[in-house]
N, C-alpha and C. Protein backbone atom coordinates (compact mmCIF):
# COMPACT_ATOMS: atom_id res chain seq x y z
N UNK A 1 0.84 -1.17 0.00
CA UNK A 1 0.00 0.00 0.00
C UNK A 1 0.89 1.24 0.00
N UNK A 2 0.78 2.41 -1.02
CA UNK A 2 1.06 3.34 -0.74
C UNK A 2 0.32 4.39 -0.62
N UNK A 3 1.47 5.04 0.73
CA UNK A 3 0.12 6.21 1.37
C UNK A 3 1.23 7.67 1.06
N UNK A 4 -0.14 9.01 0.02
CA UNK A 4 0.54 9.83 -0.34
C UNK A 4 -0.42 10.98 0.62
N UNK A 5 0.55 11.60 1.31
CA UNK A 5 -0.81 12.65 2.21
C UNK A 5 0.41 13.74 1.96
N UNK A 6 -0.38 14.46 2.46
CA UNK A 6 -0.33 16.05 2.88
C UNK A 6 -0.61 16.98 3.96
N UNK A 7 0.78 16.92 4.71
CA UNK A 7 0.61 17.47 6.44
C UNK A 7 0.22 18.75 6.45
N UNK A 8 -0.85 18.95 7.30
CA UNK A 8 -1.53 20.16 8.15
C UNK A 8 -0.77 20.80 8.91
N UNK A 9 -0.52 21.97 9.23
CA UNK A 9 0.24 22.69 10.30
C UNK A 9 1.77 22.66 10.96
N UNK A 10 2.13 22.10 9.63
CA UNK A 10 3.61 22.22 9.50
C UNK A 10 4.77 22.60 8.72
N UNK A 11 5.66 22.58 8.68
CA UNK A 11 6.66 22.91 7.68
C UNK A 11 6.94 22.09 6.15
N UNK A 12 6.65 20.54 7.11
CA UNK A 12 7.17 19.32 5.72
C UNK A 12 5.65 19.18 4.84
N UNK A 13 5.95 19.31 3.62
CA UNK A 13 4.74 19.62 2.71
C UNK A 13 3.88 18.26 1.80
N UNK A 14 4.66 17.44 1.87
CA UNK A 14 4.12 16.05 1.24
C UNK A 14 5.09 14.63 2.08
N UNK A 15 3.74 13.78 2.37
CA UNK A 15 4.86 12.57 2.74
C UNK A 15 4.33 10.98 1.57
N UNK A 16 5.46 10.68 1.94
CA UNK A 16 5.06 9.37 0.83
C UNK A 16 5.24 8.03 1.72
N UNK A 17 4.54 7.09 1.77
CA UNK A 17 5.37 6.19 2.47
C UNK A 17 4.25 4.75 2.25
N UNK A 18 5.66 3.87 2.09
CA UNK A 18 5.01 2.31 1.42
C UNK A 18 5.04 1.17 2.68
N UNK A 19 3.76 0.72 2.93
CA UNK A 19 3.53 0.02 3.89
C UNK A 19 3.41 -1.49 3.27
N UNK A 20 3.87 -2.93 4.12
CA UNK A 20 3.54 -3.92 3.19
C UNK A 20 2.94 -5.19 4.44
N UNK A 21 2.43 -5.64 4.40
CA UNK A 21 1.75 -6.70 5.32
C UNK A 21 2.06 -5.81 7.13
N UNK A 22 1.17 -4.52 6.70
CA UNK A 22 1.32 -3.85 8.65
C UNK A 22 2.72 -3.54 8.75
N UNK A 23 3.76 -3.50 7.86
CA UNK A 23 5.29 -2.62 8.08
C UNK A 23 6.08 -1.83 7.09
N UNK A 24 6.09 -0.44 7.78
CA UNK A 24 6.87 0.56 6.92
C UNK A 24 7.89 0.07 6.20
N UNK A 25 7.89 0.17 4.89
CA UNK A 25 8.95 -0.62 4.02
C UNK A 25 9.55 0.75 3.63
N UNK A 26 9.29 1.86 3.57
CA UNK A 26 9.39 3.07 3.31
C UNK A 26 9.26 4.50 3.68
N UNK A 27 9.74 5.43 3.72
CA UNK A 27 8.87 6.84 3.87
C UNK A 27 9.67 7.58 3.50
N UNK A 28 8.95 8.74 2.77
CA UNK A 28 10.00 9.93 2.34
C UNK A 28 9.00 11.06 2.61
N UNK A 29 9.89 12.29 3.04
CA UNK A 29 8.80 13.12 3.36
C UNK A 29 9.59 14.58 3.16
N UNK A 30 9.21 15.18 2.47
CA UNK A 30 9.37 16.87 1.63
C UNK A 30 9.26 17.74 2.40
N UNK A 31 10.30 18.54 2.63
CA UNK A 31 9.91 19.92 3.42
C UNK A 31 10.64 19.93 4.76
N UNK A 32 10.37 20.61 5.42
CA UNK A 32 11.03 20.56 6.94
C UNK A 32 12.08 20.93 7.30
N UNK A 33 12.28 20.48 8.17
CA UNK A 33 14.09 20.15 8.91
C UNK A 33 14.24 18.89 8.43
N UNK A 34 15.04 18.52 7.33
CA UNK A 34 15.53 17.53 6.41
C UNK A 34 16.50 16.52 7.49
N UNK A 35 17.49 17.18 8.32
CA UNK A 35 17.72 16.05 8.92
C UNK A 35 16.90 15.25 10.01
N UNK A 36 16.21 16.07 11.00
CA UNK A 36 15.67 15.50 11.30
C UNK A 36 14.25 14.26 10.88
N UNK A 37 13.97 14.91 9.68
CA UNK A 37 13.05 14.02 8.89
C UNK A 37 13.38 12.91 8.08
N UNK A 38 14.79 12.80 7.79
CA UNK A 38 16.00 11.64 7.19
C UNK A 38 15.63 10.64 8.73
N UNK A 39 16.08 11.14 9.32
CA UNK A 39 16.08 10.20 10.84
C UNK A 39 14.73 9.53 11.22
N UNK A 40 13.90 10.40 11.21
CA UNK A 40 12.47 9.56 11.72
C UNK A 40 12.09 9.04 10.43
N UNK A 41 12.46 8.91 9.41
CA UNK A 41 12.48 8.33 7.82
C UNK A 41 13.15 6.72 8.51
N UNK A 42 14.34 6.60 8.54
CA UNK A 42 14.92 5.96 8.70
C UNK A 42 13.99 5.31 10.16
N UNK A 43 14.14 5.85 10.96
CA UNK A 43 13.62 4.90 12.07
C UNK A 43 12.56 3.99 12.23
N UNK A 44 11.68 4.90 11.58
CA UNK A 44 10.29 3.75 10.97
C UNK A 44 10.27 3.02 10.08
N UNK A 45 11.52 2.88 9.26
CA UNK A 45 11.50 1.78 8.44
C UNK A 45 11.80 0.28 9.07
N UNK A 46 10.72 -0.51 8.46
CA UNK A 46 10.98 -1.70 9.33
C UNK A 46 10.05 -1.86 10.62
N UNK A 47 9.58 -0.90 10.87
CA UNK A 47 8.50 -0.55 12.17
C UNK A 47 6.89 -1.09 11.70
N UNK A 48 6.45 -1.83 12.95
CA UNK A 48 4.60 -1.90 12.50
C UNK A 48 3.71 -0.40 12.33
N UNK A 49 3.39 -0.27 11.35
CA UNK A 49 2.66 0.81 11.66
C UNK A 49 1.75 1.35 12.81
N UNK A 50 1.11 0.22 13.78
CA UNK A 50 0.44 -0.18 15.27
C UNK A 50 1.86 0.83 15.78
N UNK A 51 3.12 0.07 15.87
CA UNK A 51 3.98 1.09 16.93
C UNK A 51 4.49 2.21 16.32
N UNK A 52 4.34 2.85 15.09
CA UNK A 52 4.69 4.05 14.81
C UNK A 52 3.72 4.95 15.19
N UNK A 53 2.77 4.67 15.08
CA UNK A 53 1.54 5.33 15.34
C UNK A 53 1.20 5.75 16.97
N UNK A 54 1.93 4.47 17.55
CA UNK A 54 1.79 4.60 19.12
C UNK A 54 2.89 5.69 19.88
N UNK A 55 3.49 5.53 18.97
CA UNK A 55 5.09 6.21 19.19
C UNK A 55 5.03 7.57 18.88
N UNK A 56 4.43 8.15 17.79
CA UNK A 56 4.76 9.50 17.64
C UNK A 56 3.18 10.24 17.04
N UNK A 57 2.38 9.47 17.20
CA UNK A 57 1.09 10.35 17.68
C UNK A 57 0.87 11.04 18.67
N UNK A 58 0.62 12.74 18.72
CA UNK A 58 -0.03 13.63 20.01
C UNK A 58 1.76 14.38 20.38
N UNK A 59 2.41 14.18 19.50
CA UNK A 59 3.84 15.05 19.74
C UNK A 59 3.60 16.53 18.98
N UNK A 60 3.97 17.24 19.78
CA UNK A 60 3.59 18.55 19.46
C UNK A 60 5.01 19.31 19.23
N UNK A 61 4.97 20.73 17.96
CA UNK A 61 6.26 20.98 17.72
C UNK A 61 6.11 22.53 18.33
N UNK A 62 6.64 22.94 19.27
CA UNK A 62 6.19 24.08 19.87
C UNK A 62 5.18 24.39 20.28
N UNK A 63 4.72 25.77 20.07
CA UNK A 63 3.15 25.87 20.10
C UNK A 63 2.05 25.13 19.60
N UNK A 64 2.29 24.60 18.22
CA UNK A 64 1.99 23.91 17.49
C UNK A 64 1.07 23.08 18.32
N UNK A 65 0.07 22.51 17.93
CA UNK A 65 -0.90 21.42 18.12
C UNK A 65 -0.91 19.97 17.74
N UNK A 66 0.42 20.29 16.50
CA UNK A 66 0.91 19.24 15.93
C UNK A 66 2.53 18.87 15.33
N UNK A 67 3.24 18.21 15.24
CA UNK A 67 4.14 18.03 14.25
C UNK A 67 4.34 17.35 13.12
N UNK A 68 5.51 17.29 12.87
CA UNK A 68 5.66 16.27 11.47
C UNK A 68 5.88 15.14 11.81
N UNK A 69 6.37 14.76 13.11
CA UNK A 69 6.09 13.18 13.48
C UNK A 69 4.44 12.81 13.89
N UNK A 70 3.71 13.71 14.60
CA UNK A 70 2.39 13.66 14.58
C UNK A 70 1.52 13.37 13.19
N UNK A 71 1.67 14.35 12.09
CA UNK A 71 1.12 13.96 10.87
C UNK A 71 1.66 13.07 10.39
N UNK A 72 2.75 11.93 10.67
CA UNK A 72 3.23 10.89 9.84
C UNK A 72 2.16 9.89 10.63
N UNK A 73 1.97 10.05 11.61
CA UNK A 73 0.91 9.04 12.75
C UNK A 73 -0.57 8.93 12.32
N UNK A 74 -0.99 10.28 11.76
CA UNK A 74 -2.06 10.74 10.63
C UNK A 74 -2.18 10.17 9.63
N UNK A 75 -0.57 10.41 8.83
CA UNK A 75 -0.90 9.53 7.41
C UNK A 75 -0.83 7.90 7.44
N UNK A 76 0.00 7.40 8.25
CA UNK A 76 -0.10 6.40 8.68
C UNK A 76 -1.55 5.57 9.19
N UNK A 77 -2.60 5.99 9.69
CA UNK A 77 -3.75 5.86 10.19
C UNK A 77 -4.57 5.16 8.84
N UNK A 78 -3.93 5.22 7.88
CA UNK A 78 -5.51 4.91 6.73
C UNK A 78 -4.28 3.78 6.38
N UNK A 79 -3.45 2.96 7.11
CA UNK A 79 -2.68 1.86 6.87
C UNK A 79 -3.48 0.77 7.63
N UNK A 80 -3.78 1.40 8.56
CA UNK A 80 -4.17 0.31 9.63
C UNK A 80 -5.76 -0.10 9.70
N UNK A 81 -6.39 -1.03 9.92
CA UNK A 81 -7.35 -1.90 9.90
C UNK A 81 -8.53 -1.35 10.35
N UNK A 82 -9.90 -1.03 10.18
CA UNK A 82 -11.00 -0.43 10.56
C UNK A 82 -11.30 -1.54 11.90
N UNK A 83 -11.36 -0.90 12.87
CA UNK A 83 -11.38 -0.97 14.37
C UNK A 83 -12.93 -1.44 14.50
């Protein structure tokens, strides 16, 4: 499955990322603070989407209400299984 979204209330402007039987096989994501977004790129690869989601959903980037690890938890969400 690939999931192409578009983060709300942040800096990074498009994310891409290929999920395959419930695990990030992928993610690339446009915009931002590039290194730090190389890194949480990298870290979720190989990750269940269940613990990425658990992991960096409700992280807030300053004032912000949200971040770019928050909206990856967002785009990530239409990976996972109707509850």
């Amino acid at each position: 499955m690939k999931i192409e979204y578009r983060p709300k209330g942040v800096c990074s402007q498009h994310m891409t990322v290929e999920v395959e039987d419930g695990v990030i096989r992928s993610c690339q994501i446009q915009g931002g603070c590039n290194g730090n977004l190389q890194g949480i790129s990298r870290l979720v690869e190989g990750m269940t989407v269940e613990e990425a989601v658990r992991r960096m959903e409700g992280i807030r980037c300053g004032f912000k209400s949200t971040s770019c690890p928050d909206q990856l938890a967002h785009a990530l969400r239409e990976a996972l299984p109707e509850a």
